[in-house]
N, C-alpha and C. Protein backbone atom coordinates (compact mmCIF):
# COMPACT_ATOMS: atom_id res chain seq x y z
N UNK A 1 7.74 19.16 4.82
CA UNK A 1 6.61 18.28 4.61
C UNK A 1 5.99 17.94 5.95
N UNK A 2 4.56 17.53 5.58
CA UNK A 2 3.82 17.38 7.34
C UNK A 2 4.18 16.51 7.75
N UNK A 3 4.26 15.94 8.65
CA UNK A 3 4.24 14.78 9.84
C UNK A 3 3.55 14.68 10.91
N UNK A 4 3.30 13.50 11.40
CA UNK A 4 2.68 13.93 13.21
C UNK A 4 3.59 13.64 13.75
N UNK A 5 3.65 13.66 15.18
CA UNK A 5 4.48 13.54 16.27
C UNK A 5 4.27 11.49 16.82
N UNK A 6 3.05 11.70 16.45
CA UNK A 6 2.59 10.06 17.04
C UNK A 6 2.53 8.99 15.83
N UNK A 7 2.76 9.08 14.64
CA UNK A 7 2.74 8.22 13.50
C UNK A 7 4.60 7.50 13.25
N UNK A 8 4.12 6.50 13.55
CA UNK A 8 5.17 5.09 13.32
C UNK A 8 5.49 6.03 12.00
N UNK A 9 5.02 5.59 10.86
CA UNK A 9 5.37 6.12 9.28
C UNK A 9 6.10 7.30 9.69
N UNK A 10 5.79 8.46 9.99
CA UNK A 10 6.39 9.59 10.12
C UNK A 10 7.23 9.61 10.82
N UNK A 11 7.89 8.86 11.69
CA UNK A 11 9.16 8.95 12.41
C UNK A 11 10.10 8.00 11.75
N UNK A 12 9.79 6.93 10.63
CA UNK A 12 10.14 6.17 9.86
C UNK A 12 10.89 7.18 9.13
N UNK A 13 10.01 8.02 8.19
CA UNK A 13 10.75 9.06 7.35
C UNK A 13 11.64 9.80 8.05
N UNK A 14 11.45 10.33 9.19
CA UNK A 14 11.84 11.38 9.29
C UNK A 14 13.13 11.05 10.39
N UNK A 15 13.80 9.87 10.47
CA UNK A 15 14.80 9.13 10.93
C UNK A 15 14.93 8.96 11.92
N UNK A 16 13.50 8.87 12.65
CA UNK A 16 13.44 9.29 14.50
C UNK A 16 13.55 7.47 15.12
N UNK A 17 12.94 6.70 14.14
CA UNK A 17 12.96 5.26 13.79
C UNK A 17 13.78 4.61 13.05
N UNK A 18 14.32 3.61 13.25
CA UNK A 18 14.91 2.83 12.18
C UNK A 18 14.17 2.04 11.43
N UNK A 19 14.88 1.84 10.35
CA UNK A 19 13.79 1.13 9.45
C UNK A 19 15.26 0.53 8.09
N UNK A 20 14.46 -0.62 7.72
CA UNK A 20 15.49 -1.05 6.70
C UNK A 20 14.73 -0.09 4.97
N UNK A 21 15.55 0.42 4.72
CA UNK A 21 14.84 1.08 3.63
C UNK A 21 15.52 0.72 2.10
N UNK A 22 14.44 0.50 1.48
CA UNK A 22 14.92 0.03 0.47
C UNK A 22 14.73 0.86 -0.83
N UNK A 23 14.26 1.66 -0.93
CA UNK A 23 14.83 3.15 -1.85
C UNK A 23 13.90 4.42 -1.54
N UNK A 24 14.10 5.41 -1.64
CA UNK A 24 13.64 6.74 -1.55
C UNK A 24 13.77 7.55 -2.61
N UNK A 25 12.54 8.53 -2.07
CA UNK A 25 12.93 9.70 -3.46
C UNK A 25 12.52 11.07 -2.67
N UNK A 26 12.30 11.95 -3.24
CA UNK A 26 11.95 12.92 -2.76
C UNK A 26 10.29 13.74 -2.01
N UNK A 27 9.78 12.19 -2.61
CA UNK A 27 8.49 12.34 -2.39
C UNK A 27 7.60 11.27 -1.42
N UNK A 28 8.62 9.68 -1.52
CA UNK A 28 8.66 8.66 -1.21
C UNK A 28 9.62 7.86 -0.11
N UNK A 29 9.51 6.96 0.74
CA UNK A 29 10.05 6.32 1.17
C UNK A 29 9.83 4.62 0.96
N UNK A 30 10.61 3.45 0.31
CA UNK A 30 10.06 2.65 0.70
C UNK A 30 11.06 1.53 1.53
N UNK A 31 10.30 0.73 2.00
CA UNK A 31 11.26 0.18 3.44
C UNK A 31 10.30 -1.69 4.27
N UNK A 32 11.86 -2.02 4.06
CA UNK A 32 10.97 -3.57 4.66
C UNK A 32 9.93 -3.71 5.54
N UNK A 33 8.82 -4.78 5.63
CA UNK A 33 7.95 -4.75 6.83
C UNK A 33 8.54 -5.25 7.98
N UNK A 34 8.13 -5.29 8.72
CA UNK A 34 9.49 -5.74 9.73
C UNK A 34 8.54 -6.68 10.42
N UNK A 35 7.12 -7.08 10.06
CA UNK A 35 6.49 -8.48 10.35
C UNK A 35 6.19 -8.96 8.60
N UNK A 36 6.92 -9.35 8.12
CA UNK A 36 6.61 -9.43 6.20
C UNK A 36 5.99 -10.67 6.28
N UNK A 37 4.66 -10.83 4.88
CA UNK A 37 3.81 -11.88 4.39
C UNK A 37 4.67 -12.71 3.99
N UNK A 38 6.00 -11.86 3.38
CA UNK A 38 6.92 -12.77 2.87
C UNK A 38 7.75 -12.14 2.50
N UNK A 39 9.28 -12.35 1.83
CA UNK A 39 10.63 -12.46 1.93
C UNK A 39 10.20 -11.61 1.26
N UNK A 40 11.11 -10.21 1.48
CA UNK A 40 11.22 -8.93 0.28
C UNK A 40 9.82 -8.15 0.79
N UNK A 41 8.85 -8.08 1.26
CA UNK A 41 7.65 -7.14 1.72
C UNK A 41 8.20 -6.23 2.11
N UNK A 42 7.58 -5.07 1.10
CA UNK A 42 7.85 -3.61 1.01
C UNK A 42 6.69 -2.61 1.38
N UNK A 43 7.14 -1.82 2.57
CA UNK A 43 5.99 -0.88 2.68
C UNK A 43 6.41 0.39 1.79
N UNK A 44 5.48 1.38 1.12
CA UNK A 44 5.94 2.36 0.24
C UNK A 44 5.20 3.55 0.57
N UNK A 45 5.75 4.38 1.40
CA UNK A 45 4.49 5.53 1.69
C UNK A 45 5.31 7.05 1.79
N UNK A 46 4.15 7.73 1.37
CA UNK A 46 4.76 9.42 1.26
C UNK A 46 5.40 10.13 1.97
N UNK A 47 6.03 10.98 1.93
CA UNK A 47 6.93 11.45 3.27
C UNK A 47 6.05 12.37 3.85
N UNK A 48 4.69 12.91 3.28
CA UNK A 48 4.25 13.85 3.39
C UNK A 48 2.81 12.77 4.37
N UNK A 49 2.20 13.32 5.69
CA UNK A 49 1.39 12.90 6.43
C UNK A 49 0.06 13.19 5.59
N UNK A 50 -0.75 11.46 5.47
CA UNK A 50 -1.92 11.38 4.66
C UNK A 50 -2.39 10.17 5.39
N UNK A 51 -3.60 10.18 6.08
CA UNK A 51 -4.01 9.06 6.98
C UNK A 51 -4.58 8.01 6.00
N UNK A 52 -5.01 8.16 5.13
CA UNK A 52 -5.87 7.12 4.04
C UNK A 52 -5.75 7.43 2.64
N UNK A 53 -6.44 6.75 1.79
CA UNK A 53 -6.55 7.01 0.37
C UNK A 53 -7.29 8.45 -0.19
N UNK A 54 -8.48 8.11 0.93
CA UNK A 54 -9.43 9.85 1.28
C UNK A 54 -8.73 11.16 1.52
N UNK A 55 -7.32 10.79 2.12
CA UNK A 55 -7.16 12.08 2.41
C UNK A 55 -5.47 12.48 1.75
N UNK A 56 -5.19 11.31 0.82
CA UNK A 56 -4.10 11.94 0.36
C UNK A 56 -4.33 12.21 -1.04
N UNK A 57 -3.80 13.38 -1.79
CA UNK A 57 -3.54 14.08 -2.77
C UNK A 57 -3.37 13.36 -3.52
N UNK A 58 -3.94 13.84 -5.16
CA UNK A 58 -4.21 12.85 -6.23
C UNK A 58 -2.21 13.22 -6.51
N UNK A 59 -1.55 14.03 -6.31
CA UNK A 59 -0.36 14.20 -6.97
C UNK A 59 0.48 13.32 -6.04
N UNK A 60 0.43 13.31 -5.11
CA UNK A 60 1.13 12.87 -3.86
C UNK A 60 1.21 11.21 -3.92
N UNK A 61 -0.25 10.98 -4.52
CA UNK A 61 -0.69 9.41 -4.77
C UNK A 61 -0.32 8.52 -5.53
N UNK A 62 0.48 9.82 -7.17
CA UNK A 62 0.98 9.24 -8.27
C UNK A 62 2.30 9.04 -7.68
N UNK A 63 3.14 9.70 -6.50
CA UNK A 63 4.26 9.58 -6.54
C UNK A 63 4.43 8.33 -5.71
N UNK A 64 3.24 7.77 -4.46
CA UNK A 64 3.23 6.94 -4.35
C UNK A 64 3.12 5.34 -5.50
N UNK A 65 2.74 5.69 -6.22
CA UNK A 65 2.51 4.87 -7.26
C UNK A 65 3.57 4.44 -8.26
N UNK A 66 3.96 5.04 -8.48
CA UNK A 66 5.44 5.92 -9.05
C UNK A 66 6.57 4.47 -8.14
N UNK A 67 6.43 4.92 -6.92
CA UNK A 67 7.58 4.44 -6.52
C UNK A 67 7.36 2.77 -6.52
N UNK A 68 6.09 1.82 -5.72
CA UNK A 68 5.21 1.00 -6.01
C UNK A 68 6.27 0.30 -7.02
N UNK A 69 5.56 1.20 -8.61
CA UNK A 69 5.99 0.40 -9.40
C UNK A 69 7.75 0.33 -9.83
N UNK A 70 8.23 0.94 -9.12
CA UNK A 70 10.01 0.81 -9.09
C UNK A 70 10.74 -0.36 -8.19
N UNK A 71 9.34 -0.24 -6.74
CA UNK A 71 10.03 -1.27 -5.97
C UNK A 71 9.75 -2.40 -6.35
N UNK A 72 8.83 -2.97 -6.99
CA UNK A 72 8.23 -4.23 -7.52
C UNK A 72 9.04 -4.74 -8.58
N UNK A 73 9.93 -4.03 -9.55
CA UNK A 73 10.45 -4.30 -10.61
C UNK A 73 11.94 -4.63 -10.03
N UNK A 74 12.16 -4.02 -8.69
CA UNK A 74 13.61 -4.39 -7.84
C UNK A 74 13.68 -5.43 -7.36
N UNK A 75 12.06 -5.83 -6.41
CA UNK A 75 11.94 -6.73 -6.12
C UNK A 75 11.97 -8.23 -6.83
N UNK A 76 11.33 -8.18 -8.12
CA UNK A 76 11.83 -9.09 -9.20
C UNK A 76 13.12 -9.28 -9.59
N UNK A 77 13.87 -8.60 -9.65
CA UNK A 77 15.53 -8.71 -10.34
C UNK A 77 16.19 -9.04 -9.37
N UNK A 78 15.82 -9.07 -7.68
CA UNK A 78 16.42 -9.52 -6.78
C UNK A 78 16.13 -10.43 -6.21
N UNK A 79 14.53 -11.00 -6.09
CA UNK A 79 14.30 -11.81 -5.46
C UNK A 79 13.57 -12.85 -6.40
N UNK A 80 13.12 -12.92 -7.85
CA UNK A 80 12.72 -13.60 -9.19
C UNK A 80 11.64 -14.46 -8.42
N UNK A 81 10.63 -13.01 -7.86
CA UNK A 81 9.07 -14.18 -7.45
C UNK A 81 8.33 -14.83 -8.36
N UNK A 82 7.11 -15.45 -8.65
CA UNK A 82 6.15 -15.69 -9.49
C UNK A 82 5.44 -15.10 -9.91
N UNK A 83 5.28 -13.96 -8.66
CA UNK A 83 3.94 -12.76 -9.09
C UNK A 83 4.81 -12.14 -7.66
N UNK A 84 3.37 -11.02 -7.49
CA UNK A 84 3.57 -9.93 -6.32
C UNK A 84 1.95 -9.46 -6.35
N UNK A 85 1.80 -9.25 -5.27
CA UNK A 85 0.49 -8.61 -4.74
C UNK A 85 0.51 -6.75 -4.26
N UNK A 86 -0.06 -6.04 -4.60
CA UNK A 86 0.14 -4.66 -4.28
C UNK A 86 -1.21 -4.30 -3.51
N UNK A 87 -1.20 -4.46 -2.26
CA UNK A 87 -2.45 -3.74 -1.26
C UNK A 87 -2.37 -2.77 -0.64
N UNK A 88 -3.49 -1.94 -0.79
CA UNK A 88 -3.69 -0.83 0.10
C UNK A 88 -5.26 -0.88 1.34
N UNK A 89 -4.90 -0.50 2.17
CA UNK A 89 -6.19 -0.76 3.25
C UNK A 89 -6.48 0.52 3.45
N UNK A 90 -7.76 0.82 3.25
CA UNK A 90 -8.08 2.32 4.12
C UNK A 90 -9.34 2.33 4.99
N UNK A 91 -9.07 2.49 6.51
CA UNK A 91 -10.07 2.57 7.63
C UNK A 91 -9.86 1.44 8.26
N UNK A 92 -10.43 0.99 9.53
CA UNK A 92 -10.24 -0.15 10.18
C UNK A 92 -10.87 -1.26 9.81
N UNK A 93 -11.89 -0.54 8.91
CA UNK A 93 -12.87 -1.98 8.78
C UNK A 93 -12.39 -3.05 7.62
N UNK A 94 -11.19 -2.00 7.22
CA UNK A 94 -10.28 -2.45 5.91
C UNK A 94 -8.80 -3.34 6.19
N UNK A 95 -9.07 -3.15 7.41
CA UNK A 95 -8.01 -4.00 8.31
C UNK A 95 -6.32 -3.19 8.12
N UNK A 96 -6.64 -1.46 8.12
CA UNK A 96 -5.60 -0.42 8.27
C UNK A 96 -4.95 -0.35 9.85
N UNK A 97 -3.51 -0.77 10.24
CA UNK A 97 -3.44 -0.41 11.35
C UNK A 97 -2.61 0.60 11.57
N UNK A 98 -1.85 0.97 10.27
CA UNK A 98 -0.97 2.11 11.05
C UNK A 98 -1.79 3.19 9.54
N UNK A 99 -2.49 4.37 10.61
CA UNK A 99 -2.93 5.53 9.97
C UNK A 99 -2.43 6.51 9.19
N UNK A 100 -1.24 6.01 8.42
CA UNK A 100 0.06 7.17 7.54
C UNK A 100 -0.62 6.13 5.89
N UNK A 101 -0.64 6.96 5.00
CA UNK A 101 -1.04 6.29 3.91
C UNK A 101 -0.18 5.01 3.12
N UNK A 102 -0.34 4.15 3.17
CA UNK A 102 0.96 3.28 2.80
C UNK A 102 0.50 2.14 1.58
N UNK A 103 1.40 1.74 0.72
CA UNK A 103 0.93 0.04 -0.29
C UNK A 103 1.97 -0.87 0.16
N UNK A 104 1.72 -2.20 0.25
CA UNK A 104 2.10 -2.72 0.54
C UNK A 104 2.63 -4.00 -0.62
N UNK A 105 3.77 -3.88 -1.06
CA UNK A 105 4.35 -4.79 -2.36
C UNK A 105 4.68 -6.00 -1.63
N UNK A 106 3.99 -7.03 -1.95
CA UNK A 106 4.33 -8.44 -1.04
C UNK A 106 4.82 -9.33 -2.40
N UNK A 107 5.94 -9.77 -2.57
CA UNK A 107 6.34 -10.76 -3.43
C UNK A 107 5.79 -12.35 -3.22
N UNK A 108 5.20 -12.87 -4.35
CA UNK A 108 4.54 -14.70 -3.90
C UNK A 108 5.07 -15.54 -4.88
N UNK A 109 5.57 -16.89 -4.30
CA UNK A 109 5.99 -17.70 -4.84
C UNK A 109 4.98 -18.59 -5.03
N UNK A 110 4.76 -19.34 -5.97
CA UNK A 110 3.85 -20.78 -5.76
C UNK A 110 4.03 -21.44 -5.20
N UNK A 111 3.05 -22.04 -4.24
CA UNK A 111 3.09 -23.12 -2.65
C UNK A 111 3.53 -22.38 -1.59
N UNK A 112 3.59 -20.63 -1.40
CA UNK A 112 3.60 -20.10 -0.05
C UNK A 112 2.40 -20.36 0.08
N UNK A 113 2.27 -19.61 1.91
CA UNK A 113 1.06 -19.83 2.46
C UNK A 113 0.31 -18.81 2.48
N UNK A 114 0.63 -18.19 1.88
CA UNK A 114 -0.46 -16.85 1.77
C UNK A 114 -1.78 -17.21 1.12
N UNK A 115 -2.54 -16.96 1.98
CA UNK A 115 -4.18 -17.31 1.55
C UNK A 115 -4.90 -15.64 0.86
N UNK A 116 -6.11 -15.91 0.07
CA UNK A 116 -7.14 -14.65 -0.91
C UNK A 116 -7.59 -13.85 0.87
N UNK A 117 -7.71 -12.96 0.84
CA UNK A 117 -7.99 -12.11 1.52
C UNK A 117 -9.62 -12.17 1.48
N UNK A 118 -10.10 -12.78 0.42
CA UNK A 118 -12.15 -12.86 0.01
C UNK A 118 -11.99 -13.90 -0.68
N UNK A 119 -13.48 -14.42 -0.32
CA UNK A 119 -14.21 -15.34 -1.76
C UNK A 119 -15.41 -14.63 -1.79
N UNK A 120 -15.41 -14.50 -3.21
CA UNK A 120 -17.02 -13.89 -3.70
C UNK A 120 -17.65 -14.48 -4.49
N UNK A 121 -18.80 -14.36 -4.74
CA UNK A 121 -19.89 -14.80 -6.08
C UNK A 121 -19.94 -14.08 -6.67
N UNK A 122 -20.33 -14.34 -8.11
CA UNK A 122 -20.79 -12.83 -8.89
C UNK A 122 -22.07 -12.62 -8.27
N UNK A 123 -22.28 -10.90 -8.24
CA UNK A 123 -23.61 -9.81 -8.05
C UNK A 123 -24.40 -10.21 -8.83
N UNK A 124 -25.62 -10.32 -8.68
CA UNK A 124 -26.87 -10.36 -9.54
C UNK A 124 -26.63 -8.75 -10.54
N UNK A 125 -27.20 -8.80 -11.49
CA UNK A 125 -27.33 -7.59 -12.50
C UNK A 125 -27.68 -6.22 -11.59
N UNK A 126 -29.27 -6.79 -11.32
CA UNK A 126 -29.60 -5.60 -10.61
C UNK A 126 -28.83 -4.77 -9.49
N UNK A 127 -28.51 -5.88 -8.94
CA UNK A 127 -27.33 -5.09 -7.71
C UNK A 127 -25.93 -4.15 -8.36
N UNK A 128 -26.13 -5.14 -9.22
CA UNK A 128 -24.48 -4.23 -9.95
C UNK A 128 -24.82 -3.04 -10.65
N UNK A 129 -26.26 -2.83 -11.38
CA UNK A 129 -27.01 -1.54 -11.61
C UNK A 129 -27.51 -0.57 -11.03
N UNK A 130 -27.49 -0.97 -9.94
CA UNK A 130 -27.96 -0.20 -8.75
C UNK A 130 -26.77 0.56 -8.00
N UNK A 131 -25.78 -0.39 -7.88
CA UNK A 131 -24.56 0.34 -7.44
C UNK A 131 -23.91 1.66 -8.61
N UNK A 132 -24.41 1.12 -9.68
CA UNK A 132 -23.49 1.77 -10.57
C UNK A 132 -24.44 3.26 -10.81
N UNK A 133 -25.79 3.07 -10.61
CA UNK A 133 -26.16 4.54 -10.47
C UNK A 133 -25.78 5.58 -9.02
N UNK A 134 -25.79 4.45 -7.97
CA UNK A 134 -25.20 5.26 -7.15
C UNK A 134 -23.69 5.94 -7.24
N UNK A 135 -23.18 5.18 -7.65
CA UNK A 135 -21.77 5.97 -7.93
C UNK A 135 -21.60 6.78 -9.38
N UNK A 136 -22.31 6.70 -9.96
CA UNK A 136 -22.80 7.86 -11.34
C UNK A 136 -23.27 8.85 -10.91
N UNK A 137 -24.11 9.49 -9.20
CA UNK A 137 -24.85 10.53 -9.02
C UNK A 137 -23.88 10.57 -8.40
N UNK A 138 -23.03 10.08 -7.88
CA UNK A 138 -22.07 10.75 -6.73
C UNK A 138 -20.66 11.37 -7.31
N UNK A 139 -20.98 11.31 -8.74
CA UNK A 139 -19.68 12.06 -9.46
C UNK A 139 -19.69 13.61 -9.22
């Protein structure tokens, strides 16, 4: 499977790094953050080198997904949060800092301090019609 030579993630997998890991598969690695939002934060990313959402494989993506939803259901039976948050960032402007494709399973209790990442308003109609033809021609 690919790797780079300069990707944190890829030396993660590929045991050049330590990392606390909290299950694997053949397609997957997933493994504590080692700055976590909170107790139990799981990073979950492919063994196979994919810098973003853009550039990794719709098959590759399910197995990411796949695993996601295994660590989240571990994370409940071990750590009995309130909820859990599942984020993915892609590009900088998305606030991505390490370039290996990764989700991030953050477990939340009620009264942590984890704050919404946005506040929004609803879109006027037109705007939301307008978007939606643009992404209808771009199929």
């Amino acid at each position: 499977m690919g790797w780079v030579n300069d990707c944190t993630f890829c030396k993660i997998v590929a045991g050049r790094l330590p990392s606390y890991r909290v299950l694997e598969d053949e397609h997957t690695v997933a493994f504590l953050d080692i700055a976590p939002a909170s107790r139990g934060h799981t990073l979950v990313v492919p063994r196979e080198h994919a810098p973003d959402v853009w550039a990794i494989s719709e098959a590759t993506h399910a197995h990411v997904a796949g695993m996601v939803h295994r660590v989240s259901a571990l994370v409940k039976a071990a750590l009995a949060p309130d909820g859990v948050n599942i984020v993915h960032s892609t590009g900088e402007a998305a606030w991505q800092e390490v370039f290996h494709f990764h989700t991030h399973v953050v477990p939340r209790w009620h009264g942590d301090d984890l704050r919404l990442m946005w506040s929004s308003q609803p879109a006027p109609d037109q705007e939301l019609e307008q978007t939606l033809e643009l992404v209808a021609a771009a199929k």
